[in-house]
PDB file of N, CA and C in Angstrom:
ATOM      1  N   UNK A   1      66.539 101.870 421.157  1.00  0.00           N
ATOM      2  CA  UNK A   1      65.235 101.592 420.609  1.00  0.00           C
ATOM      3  C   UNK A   1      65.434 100.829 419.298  1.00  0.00           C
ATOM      4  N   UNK A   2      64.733  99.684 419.138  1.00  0.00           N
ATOM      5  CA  UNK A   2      64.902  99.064 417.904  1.00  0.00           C
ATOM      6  C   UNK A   2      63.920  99.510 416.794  1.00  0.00           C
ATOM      7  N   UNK A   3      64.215  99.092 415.673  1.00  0.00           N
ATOM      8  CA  UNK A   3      63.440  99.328 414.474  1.00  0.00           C
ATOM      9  C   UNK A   3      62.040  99.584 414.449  1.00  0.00           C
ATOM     10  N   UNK A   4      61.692  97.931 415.178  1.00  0.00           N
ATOM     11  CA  UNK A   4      60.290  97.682 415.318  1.00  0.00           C
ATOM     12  C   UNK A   4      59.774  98.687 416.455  1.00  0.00           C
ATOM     13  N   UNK A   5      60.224  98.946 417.355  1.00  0.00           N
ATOM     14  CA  UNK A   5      59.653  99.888 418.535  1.00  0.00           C
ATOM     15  C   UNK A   5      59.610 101.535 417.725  1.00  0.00           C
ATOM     16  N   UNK A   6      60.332 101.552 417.077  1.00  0.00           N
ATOM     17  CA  UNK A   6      60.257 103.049 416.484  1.00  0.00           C
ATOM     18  C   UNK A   6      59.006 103.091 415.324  1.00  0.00           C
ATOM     19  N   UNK A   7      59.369 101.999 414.282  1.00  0.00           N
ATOM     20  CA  UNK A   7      58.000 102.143 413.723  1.00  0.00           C
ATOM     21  C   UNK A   7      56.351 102.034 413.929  1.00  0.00           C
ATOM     22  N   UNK A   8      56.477 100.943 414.887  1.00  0.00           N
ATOM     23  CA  UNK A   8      55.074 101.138 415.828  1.00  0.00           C
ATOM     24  C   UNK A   8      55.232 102.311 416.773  1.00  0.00           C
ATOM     25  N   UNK A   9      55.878 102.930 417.146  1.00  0.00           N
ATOM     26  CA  UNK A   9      56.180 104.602 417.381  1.00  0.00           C
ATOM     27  C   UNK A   9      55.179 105.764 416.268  1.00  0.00           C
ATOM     28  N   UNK A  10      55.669 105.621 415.235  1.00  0.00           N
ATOM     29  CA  UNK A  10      55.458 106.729 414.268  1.00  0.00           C
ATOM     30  C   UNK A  10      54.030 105.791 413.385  1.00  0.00           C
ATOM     31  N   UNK A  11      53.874 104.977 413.459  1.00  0.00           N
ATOM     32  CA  UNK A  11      52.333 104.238 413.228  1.00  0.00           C
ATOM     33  C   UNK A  11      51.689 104.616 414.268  1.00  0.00           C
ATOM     34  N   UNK A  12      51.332 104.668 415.809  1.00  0.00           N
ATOM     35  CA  UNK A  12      50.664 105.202 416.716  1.00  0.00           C
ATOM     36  C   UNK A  12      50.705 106.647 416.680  1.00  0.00           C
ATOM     37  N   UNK A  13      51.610 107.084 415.830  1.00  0.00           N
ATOM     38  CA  UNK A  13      51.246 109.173 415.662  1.00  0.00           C
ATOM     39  C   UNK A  13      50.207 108.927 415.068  1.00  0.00           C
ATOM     40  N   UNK A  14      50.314 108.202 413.710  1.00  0.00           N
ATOM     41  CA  UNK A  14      49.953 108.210 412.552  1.00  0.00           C
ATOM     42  C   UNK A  14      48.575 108.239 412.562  1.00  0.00           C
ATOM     43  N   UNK A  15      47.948 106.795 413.609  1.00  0.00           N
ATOM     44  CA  UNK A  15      46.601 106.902 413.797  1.00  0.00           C
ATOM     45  C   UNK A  15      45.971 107.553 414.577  1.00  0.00           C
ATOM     46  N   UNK A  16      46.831 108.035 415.852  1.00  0.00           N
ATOM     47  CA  UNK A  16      46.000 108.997 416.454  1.00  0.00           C
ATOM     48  C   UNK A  16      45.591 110.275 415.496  1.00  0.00           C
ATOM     49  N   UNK A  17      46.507 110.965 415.200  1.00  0.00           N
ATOM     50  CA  UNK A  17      46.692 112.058 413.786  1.00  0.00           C
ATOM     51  C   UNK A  17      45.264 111.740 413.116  1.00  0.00           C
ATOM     52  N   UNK A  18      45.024 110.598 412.697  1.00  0.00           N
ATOM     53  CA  UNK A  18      43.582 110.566 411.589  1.00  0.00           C
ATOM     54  C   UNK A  18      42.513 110.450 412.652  1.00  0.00           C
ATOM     55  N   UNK A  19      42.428 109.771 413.813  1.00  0.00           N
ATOM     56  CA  UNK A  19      41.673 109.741 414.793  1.00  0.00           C
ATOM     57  C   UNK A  19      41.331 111.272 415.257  1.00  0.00           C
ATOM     58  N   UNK A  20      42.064 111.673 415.673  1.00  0.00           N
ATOM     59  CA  UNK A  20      41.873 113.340 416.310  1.00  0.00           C
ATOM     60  C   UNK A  20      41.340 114.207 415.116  1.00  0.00           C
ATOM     61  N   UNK A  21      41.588 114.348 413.737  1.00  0.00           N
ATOM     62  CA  UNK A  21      41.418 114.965 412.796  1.00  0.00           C
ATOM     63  C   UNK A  21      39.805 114.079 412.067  1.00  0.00           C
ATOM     64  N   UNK A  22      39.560 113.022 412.118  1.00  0.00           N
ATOM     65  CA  UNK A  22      38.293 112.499 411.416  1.00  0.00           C
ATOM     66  C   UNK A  22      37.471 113.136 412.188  1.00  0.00           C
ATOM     67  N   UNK A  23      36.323 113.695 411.781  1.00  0.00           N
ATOM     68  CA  UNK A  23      35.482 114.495 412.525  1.00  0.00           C
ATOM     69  C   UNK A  23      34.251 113.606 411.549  1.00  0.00           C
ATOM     70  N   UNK A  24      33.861 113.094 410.205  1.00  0.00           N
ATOM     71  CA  UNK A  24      33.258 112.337 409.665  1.00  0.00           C
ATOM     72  C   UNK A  24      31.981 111.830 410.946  1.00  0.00           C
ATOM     73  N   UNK A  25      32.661 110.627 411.176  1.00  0.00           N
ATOM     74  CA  UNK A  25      31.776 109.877 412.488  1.00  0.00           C
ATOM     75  C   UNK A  25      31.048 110.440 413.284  1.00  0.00           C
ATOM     76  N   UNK A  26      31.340 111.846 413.610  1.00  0.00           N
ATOM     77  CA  UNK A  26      31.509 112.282 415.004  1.00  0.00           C
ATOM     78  C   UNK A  26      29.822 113.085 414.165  1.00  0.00           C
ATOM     79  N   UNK A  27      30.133 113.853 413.156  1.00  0.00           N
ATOM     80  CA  UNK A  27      28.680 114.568 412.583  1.00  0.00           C
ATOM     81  C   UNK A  27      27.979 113.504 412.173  1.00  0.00           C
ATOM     82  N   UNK A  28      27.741 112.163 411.441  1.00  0.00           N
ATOM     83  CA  UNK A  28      27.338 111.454 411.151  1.00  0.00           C
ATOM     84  C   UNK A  28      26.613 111.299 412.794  1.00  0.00           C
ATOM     85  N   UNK A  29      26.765 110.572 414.236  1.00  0.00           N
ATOM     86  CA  UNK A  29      26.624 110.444 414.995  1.00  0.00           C
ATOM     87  C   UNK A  29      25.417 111.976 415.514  1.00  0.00           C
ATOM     88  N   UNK A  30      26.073 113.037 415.019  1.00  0.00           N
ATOM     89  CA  UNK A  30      24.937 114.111 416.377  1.00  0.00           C
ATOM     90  C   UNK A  30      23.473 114.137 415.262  1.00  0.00           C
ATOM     91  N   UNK A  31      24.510 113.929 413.696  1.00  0.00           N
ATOM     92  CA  UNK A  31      22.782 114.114 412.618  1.00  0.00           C
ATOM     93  C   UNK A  31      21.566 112.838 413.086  1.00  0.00           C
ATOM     94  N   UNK A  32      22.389 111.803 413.565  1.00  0.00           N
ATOM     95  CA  UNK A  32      21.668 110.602 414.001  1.00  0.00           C
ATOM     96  C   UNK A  32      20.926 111.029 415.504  1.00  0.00           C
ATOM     97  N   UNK A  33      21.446 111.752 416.446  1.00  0.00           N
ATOM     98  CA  UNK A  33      20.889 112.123 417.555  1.00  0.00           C
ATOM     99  C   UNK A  33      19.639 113.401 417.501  1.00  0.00           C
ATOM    100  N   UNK A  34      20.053 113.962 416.420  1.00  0.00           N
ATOM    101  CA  UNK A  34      18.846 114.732 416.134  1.00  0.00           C
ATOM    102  C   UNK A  34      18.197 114.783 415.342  1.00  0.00           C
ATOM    103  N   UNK A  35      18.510 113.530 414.509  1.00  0.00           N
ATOM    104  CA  UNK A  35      16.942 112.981 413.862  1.00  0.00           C
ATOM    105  C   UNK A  35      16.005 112.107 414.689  1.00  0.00           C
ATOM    106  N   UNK A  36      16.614 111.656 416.235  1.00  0.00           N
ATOM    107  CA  UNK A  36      15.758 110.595 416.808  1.00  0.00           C
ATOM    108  C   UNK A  36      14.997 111.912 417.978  1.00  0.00           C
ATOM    109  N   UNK A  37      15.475 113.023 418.328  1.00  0.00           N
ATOM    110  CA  UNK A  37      14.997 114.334 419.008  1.00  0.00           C
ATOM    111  C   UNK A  37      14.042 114.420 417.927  1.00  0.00           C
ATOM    112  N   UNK A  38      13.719 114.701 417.212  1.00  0.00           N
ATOM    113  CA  UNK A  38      12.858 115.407 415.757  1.00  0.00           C
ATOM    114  C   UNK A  38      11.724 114.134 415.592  1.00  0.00           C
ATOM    115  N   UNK A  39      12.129 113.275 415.971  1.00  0.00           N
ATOM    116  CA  UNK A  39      11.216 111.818 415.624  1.00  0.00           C
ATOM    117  C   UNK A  39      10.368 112.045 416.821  1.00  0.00           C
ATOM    118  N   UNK A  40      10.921 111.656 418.142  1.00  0.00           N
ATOM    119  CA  UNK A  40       9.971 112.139 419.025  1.00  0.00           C
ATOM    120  C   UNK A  40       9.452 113.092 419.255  1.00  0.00           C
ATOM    121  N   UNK A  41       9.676 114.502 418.823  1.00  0.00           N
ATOM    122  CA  UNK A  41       9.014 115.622 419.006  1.00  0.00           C
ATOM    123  C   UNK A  41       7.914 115.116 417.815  1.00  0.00           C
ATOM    124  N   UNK A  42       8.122 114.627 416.920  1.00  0.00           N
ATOM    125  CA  UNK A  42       6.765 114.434 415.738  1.00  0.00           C
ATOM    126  C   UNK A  42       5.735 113.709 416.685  1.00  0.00           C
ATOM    127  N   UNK A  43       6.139 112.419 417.496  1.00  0.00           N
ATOM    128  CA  UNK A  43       5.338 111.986 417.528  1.00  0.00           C
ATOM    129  C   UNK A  43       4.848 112.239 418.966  1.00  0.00           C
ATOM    130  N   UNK A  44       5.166 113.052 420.052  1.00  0.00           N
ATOM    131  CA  UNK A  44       4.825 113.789 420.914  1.00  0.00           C
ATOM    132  C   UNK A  44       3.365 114.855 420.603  1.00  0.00           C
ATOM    133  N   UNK A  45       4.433 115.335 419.318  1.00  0.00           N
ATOM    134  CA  UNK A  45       2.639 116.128 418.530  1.00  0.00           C
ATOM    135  C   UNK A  45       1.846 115.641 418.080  1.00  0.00           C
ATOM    136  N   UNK A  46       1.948 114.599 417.117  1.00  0.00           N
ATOM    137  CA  UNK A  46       0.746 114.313 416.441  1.00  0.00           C
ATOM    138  C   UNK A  46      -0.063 113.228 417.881  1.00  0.00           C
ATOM    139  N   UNK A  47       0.212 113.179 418.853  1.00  0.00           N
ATOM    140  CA  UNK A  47      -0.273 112.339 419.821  1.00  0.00           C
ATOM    141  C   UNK A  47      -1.312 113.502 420.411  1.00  0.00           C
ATOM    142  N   UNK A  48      -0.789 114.241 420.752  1.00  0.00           N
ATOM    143  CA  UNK A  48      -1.508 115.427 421.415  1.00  0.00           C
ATOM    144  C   UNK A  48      -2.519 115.957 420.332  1.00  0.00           C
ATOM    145  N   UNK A  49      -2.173 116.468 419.168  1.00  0.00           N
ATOM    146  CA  UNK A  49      -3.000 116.633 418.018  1.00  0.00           C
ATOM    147  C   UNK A  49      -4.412 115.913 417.951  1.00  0.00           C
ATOM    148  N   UNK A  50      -3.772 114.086 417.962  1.00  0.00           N
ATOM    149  CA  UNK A  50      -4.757 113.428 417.736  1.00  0.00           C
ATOM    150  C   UNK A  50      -5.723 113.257 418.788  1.00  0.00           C
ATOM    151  N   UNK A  51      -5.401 113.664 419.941  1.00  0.00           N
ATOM    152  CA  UNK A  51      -6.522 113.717 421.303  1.00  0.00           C
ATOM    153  C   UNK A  51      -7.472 114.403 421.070  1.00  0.00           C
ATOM    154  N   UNK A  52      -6.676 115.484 420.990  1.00  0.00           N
ATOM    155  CA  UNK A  52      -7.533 117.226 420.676  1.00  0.00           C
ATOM    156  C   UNK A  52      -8.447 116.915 419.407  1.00  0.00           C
ATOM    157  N   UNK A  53      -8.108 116.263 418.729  1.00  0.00           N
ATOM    158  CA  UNK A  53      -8.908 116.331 417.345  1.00  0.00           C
ATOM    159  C   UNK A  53      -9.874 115.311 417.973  1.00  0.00           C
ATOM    160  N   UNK A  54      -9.581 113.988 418.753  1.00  0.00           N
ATOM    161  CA  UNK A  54     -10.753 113.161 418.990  1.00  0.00           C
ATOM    162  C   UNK A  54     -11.869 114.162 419.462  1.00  0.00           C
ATOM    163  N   UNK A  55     -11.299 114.336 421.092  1.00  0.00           N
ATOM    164  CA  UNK A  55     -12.091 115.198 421.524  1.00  0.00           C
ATOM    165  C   UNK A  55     -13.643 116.099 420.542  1.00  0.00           C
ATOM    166  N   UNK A  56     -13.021 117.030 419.550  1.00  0.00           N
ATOM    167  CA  UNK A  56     -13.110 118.046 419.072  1.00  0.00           C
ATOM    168  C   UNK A  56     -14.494 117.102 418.280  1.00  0.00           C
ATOM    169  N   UNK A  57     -14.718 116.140 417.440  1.00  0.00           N
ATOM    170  CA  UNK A  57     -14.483 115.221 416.737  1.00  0.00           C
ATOM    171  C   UNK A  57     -15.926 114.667 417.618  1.00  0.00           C
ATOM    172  N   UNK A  58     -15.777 114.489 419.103  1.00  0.00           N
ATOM    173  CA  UNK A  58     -16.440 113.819 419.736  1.00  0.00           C
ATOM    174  C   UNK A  58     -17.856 114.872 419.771  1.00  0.00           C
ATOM    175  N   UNK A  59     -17.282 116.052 420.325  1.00  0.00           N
ATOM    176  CA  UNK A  59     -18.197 117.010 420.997  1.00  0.00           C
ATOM    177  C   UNK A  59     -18.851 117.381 419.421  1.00  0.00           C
ATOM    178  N   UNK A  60     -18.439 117.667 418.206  1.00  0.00           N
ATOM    179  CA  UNK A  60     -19.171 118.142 417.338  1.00  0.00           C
ATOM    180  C   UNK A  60     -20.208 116.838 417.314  1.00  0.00           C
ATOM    181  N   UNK A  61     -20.091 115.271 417.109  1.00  0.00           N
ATOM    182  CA  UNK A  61     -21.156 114.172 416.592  1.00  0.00           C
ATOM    183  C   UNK A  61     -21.948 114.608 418.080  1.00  0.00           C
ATOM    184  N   UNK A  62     -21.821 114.795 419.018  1.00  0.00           N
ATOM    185  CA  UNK A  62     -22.685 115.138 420.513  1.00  0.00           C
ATOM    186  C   UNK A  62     -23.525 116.327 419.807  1.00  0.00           C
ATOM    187  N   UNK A  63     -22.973 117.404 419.183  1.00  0.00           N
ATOM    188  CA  UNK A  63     -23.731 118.708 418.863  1.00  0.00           C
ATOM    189  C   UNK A  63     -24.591 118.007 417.977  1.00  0.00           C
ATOM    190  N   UNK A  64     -24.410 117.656 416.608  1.00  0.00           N
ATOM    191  CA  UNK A  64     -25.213 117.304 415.717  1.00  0.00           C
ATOM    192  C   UNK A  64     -26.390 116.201 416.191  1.00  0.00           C
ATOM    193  N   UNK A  65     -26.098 115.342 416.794  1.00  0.00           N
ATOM    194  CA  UNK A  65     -27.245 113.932 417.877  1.00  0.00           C
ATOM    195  C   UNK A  65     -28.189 114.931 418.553  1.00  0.00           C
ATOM    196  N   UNK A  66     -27.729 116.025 419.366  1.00  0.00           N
ATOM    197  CA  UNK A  66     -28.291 117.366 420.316  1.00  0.00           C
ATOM    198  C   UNK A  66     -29.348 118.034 419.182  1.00  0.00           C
ATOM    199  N   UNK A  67     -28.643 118.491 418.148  1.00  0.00           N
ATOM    200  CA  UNK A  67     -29.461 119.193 417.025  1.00  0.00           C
ATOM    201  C   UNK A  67     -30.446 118.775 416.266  1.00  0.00           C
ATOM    202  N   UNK A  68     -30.205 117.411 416.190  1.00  0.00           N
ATOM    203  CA  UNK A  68     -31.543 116.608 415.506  1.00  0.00           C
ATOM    204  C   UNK A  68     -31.982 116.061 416.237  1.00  0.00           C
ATOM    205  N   UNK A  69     -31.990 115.963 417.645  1.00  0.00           N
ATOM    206  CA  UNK A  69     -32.863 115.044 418.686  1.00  0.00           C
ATOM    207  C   UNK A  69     -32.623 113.664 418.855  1.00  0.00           C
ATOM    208  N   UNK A  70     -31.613 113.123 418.502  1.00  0.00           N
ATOM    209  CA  UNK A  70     -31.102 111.953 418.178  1.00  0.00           C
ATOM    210  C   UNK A  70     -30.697 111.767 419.972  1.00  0.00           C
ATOM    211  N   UNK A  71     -31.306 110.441 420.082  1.00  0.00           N
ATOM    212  CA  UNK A  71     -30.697 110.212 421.313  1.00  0.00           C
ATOM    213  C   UNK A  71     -29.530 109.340 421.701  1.00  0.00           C
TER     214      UNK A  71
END
């Protein structure tokens, strides 16, 4: 084995070694996956929210038109 084959030898430990051990990326990456879970659950709710509130919203201006005779 020559020089060069041994040191690109112990350089390929080297980076796997920081590769297998960096865990950095790897949490950076799931905080990113469950801030985009958390994004759509927001806006899953306030979608549904905002129906329910039209609705709600609708039927009270119907009550009040009903209550004063407003046609």
């Amino acid at each position: 084995m020559t020089t060069s084959e041994s040191n690109l030898q112990l350089r390929h430990r080297e980076v796997s070694h920081l590769l297998s051990t960096d865990e950095e990326g790897a949490t950076a990456t799931e905080y990113s996956i469950l801030a985009g879970f958390i994004a759509i659950a927001i806006v899953a709710g306030v979608g549904a929210f905002g129906t329910a509130l039209d609705s709600y919203i609708t039927g009270l201006g119907t009550g009040v038109k009903v209550a004063l005779g407003i046609p």
